[in-house]
Protein backbone atom coordinates (compact mmCIF):
# COMPACT_ATOMS: atom_id res chain seq x y z
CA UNK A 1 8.34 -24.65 13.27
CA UNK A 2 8.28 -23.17 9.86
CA UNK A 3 6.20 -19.87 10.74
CA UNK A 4 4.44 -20.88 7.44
CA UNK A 5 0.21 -20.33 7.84
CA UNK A 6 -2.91 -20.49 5.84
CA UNK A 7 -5.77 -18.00 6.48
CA UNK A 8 -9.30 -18.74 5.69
CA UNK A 9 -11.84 -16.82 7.30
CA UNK A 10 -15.10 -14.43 6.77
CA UNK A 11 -15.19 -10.54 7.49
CA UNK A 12 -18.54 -8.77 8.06
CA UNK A 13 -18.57 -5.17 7.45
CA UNK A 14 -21.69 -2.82 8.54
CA UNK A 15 -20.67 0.68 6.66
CA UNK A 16 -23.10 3.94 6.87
CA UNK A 17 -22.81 5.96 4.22
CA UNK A 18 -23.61 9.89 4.98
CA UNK A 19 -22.68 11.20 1.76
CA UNK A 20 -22.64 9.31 -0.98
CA UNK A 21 -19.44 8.81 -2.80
CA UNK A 22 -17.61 7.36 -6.08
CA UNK A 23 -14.96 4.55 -5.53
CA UNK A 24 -12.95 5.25 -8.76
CA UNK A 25 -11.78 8.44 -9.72
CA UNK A 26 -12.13 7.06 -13.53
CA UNK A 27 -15.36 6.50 -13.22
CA UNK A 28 -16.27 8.72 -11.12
CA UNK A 29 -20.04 9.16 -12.75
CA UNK A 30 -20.62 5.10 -10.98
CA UNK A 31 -21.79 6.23 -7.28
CA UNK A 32 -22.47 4.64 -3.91
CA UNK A 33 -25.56 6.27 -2.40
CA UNK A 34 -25.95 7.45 1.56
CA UNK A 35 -27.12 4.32 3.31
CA UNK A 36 -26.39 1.84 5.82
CA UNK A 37 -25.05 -1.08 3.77
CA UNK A 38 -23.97 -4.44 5.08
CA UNK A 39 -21.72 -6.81 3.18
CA UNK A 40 -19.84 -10.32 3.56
CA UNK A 41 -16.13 -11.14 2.14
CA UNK A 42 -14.10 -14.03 2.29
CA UNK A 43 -10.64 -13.85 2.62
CA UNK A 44 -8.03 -17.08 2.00
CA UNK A 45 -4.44 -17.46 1.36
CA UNK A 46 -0.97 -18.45 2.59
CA UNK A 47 1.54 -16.64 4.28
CA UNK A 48 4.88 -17.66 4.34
CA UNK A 49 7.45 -16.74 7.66
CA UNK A 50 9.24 -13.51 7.83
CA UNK A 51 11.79 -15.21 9.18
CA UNK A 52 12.70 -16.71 5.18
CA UNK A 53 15.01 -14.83 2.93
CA UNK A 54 12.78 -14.66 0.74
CA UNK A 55 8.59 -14.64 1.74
CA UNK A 56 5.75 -14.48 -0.10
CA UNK A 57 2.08 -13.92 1.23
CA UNK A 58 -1.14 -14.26 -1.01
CA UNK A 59 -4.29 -13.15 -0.35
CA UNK A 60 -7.47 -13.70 -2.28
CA UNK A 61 -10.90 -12.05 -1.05
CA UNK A 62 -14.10 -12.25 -2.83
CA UNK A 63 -17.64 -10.53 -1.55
CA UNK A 64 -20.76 -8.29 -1.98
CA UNK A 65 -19.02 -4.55 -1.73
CA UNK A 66 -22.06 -2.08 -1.21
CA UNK A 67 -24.72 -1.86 -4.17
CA UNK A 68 -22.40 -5.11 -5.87
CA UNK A 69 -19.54 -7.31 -5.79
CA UNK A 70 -15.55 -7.01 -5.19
CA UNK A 71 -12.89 -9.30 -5.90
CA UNK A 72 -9.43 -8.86 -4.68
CA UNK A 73 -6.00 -10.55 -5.26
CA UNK A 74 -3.38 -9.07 -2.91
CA UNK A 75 0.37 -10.55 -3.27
CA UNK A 76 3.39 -8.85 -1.37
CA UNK A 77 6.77 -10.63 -1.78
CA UNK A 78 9.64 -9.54 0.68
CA UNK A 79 13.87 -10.38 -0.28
CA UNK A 80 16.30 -10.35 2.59
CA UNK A 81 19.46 -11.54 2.14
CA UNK A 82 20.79 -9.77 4.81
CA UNK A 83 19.71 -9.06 7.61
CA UNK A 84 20.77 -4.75 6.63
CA UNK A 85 19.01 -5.12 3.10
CA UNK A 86 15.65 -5.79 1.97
CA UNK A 87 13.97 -5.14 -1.51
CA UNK A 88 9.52 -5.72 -1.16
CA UNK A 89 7.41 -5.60 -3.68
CA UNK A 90 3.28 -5.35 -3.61
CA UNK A 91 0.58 -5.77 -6.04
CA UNK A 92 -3.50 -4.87 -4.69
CA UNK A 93 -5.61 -5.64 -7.39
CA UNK A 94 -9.08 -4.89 -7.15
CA UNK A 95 -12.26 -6.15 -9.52
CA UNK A 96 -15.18 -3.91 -8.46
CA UNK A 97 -18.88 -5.04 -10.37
CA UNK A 98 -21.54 -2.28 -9.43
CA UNK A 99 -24.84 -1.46 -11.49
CA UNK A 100 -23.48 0.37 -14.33
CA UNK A 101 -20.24 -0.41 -14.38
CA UNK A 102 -17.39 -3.06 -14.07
CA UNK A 103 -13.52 -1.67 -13.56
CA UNK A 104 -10.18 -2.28 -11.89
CA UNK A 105 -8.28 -0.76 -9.36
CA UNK A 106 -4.83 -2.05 -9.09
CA UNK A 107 -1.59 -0.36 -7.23
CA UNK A 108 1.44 -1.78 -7.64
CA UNK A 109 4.77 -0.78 -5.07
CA UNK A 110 8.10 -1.25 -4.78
CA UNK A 111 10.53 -0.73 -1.59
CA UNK A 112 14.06 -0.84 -0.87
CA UNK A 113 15.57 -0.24 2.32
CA UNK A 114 19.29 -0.43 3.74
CA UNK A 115 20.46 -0.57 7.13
CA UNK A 116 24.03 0.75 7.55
CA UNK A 117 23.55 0.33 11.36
CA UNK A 118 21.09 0.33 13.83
CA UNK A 119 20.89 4.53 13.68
CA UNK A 120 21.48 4.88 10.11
CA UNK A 121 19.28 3.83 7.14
CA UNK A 122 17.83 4.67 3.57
CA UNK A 123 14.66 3.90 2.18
CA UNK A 124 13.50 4.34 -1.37
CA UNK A 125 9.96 3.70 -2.02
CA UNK A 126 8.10 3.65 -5.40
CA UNK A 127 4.20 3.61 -6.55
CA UNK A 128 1.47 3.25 -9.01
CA UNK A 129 -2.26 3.68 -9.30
CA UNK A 130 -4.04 3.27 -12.24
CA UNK A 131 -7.52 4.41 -11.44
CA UNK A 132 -5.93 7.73 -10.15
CA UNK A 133 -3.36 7.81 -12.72
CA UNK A 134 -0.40 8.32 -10.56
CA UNK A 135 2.99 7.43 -10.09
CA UNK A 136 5.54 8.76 -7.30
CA UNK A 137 8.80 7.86 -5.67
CA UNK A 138 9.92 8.68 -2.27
CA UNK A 139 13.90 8.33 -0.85
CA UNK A 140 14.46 8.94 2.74
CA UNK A 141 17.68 9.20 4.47
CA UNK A 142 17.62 8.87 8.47
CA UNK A 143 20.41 9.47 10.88
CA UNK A 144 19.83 9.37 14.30
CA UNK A 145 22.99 10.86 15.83
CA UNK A 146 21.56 10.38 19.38
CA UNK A 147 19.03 8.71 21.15
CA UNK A 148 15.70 10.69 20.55
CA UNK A 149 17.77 12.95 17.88
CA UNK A 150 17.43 12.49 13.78
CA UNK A 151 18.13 14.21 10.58
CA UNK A 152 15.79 13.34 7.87
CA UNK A 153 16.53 13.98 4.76
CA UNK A 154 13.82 13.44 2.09
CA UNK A 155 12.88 13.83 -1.66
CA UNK A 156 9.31 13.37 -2.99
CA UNK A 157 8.45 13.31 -6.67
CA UNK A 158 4.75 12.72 -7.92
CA UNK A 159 3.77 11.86 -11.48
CA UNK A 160 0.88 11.77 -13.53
CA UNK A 161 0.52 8.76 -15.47
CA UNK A 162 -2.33 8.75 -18.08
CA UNK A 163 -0.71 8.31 -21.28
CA UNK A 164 3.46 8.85 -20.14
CA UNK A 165 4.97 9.96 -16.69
CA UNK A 166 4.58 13.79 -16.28
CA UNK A 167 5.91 15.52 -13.56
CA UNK A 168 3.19 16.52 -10.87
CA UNK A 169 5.23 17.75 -7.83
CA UNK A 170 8.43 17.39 -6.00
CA UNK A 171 9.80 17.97 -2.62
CA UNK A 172 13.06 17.94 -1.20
CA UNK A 173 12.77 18.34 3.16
CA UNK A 174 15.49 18.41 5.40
CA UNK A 175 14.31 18.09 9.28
CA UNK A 176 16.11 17.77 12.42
CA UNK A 177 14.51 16.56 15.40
CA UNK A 178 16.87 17.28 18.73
CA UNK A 179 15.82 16.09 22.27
CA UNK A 180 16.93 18.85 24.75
CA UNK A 181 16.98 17.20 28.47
CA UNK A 182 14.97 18.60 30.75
């Protein structure tokens, strides 16, 4: 067998609302009132095996979303060529229509990760969001140099990303977890 599917199915969602909210930070005047609202979406797409060097799963999902519709296209792709490497990538897009307005919420991701072995391995990870206007990349280096013991080593850096990439934050964390037997 392949491992190859196809997903069709319905969600219902029953979501009370005790304060209400906004659902884009750019728009942020567009609001979803308290309330108890119920709403229907329909999710269909392939997914293709994990077990594939390279795999692809698509996911399309249309519905009523509170006080008006949402449409969604959701695509990850996954590379493996060897069984230590893999490169991902994601896209969420999001088409929200509400009384008053009509926007787009997409985030697009990115993530590597190498295995050198089964107790050491790297991970860079990298992200966008265009309603909040943010960008950020994350490495992470973990070492586990016993069983139940690991040295982390990490460095965070946050953009802002309305008109160019201006640097929000950044963190560099080193953290050692030991297990002392008891």
């Amino acid at each position: 067998r392949s491992g190859d599917w196809f997903r069709s199915h319905g969600v219902y969602t029953e979501d009370t609302v005790n304060a209400s909210f906004s659902p884009s930070r750019k728009h942020s005047e567009i609001t979803i009132p308290q309330g108890t609202y119920k709403f229907t979406t329909m999710e269909i797409g392939p997914n293709f095996s994990q077990k594939r060097k390279l795999a692809s799963d698509i996911m399309l999902k249309l519905g009523s979303y509170y006080t008006g519709r949402k449409y969604s296209l959701i695509a990850k792709s996954r590379f493996s060529p060897l069984g230590r490497f893999l490169v991902q990538a994601d896209i969420n897009a999001n088409w929200i229509q509400l009384p008053g307005a009509n926007f787009n919420i997409t985030t697009v991701s990115a993530r590597g990760l190498y295995s050198f072995n089964t107790d050491f391995f790297i991970k860079l990870f990298a992200q966008w969001n265009n309603d909040k206007e943010t960008a950020g990349i994350n490495f992470l280096l973990n070492y586990r140099y016993k069983p139940g013991s690991d040295l982390f080593l990490v460095y965070d850096n946050g953009f802002t990303a309305s008109d160019r990439l201006r640097q929000k934050n950044r963190t560099i964390l080193l953290k050692l977890a030991h297990l002392f037997p008891l």
